[in-house]
Protein backbone atom coordinates (compact mmCIF):
# COMPACT_ATOMS: atom_id res chain seq x y z
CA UNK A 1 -79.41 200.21 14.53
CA UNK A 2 -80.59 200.99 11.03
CA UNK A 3 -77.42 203.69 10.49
CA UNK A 4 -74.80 200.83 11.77
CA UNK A 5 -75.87 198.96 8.83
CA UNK A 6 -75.43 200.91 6.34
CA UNK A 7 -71.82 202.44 7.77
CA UNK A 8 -69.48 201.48 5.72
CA UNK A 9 -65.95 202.23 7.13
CA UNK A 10 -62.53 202.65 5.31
CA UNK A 11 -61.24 200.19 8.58
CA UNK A 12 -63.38 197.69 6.61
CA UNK A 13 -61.78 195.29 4.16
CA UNK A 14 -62.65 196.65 0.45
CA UNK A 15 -64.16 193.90 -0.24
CA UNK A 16 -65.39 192.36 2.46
CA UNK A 17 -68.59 194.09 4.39
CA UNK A 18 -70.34 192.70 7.66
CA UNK A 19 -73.30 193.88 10.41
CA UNK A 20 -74.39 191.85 13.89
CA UNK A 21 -78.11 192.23 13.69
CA UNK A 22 -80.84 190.88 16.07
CA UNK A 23 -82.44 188.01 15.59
CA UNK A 24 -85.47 190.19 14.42
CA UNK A 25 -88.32 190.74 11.23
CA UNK A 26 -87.18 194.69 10.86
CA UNK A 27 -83.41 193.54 10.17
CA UNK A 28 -84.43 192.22 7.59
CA UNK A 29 -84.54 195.82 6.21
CA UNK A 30 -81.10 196.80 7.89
CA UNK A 31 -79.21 193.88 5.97
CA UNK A 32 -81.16 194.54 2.56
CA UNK A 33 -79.28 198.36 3.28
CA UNK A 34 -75.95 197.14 4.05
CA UNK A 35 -75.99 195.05 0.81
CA UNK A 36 -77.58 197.75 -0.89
CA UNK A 37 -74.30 199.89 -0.05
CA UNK A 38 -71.99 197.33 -0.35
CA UNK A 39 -72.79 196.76 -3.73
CA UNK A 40 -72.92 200.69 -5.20
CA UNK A 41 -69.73 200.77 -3.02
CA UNK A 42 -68.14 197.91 -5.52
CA UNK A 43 -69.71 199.72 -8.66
CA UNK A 44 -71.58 196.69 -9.31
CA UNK A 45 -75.48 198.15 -7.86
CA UNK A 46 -77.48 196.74 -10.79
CA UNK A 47 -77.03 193.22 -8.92
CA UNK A 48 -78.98 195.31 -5.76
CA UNK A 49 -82.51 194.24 -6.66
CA UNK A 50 -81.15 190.75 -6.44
CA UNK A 51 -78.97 190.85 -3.02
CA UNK A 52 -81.55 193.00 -1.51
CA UNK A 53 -83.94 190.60 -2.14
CA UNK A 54 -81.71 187.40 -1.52
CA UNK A 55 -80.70 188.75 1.98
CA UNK A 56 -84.06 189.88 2.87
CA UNK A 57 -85.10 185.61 1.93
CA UNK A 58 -82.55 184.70 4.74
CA UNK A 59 -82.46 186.89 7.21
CA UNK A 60 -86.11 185.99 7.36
CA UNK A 61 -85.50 182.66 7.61
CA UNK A 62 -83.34 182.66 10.25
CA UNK A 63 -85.88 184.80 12.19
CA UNK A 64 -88.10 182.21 11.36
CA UNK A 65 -87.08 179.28 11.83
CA UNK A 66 -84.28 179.77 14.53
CA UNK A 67 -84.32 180.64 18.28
CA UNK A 68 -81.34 182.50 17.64
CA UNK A 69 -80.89 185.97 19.30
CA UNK A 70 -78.76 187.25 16.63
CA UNK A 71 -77.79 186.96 13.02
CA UNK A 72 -74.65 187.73 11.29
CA UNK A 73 -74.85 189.05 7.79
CA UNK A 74 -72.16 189.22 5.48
CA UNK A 75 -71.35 190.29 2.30
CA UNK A 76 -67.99 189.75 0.55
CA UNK A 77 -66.69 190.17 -3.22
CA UNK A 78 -64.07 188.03 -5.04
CA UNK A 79 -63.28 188.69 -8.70
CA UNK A 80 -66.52 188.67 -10.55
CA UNK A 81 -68.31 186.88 -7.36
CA UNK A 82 -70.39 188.34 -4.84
CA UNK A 83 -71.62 186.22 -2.02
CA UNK A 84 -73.99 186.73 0.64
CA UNK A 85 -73.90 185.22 4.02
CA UNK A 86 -76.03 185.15 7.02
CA UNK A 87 -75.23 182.55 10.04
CA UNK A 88 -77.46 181.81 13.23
CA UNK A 89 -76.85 179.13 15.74
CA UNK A 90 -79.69 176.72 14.63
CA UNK A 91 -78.44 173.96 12.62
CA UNK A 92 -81.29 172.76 11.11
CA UNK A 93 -80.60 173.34 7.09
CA UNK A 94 -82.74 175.27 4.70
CA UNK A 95 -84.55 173.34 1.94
CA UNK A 96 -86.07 174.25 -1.52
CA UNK A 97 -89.58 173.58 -1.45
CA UNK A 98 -92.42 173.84 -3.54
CA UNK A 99 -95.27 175.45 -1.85
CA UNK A 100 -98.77 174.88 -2.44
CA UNK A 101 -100.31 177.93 -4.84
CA UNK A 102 -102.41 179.04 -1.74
CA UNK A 103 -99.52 179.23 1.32
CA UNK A 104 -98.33 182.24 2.27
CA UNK A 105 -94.95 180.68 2.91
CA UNK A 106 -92.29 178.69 2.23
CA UNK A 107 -91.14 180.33 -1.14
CA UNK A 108 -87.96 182.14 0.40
CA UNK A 109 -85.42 179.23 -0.70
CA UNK A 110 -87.14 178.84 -4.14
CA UNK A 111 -86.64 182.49 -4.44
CA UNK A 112 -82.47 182.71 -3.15
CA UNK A 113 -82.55 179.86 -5.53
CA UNK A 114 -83.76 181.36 -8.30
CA UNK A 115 -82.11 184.76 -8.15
CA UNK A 116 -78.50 183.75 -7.15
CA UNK A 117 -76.15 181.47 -9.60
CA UNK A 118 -75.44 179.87 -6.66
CA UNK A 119 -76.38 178.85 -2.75
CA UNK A 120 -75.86 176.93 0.22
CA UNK A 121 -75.22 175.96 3.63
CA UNK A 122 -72.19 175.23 5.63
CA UNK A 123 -72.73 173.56 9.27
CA UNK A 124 -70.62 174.71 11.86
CA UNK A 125 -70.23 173.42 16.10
CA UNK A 126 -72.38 176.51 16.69
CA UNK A 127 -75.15 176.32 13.91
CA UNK A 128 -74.39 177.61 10.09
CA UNK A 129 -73.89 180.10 7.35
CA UNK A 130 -76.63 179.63 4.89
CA UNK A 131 -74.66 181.84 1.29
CA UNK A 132 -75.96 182.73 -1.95
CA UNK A 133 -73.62 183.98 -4.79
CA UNK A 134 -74.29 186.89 -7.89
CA UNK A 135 -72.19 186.71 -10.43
CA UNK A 136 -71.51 189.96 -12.01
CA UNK A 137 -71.46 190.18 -15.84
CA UNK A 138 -68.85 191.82 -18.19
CA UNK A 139 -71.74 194.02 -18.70
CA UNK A 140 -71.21 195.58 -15.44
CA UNK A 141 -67.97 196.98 -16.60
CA UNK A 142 -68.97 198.05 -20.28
CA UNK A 143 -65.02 199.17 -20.45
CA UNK A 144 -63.19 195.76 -19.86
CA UNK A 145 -62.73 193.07 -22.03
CA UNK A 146 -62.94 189.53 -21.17
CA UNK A 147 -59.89 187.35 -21.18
């Protein structure tokens, strides 16, 4: 499973990667890998620290929180936007909380909110897509100028 997610195919949009994981802690690892090659695919892998650790924040969630059997993750690029999706088939919505300094959870939110210029949730018949975005800089590409 761990090579699927990290296979990424020339039948694949160029800017648009995606992986069916289970529903599992260890994806969790398979979808921080797919990002991780997504974005040195896209030239932009300074923002990989950052997606790993965004993707990593949601796919645990889902495995958390949902009775799902599988999650989708997805990771597409747009311009100078990359956003990061993963969808399960719970509907109940993340929140940003702030945890008490001794829990060992509930910082995952906080975190995708903290790291990504942008996040969210969209509620669909069969559960939702919980995305965060990255914005990559003009430093990224030291050669181009901004308009």
């Amino acid at each position: 499973m761990l090579k699927a997610a990290v296979r990424l195919t020339g039948a694949d949009a160029p800017g648009y990667y995606r992986e069916t994981l289970p529903c599992r802690p260890e994806s969790a690892k398979s979808a921080r890998l797919l990002v991780a090659a997504a974005l040195e695919a896209w030239g932009v892998g300074e923002l990989s620290c950052s997606g790993m650790q965004v993707v990593a924040e949601l796919v645990n969630n889902s495995v958390t929180h949902t009775r799902s059997r599988v999650v989708l993750v997805a990771i597409s690029r747009e311009g100078q936007t990359v956003r990061i999706r993963v969808a399960d088939k719970s509907r109940d919505v993340p929140v940003v909380r702030r945890p008490e300094d001794c829990s060992e959870q509930g910082r995952g939110i906080l975190m995708v909110d903290a790291l990504s210029t942008s996040w969210g949730y969209d509620r669909k018949p069969w559960g939702k897509v919980v995305w965060a975005e990255l914005q990559i800089t003009d430093a990224a590409f030291p050669g181009e100028q901004s308009a």
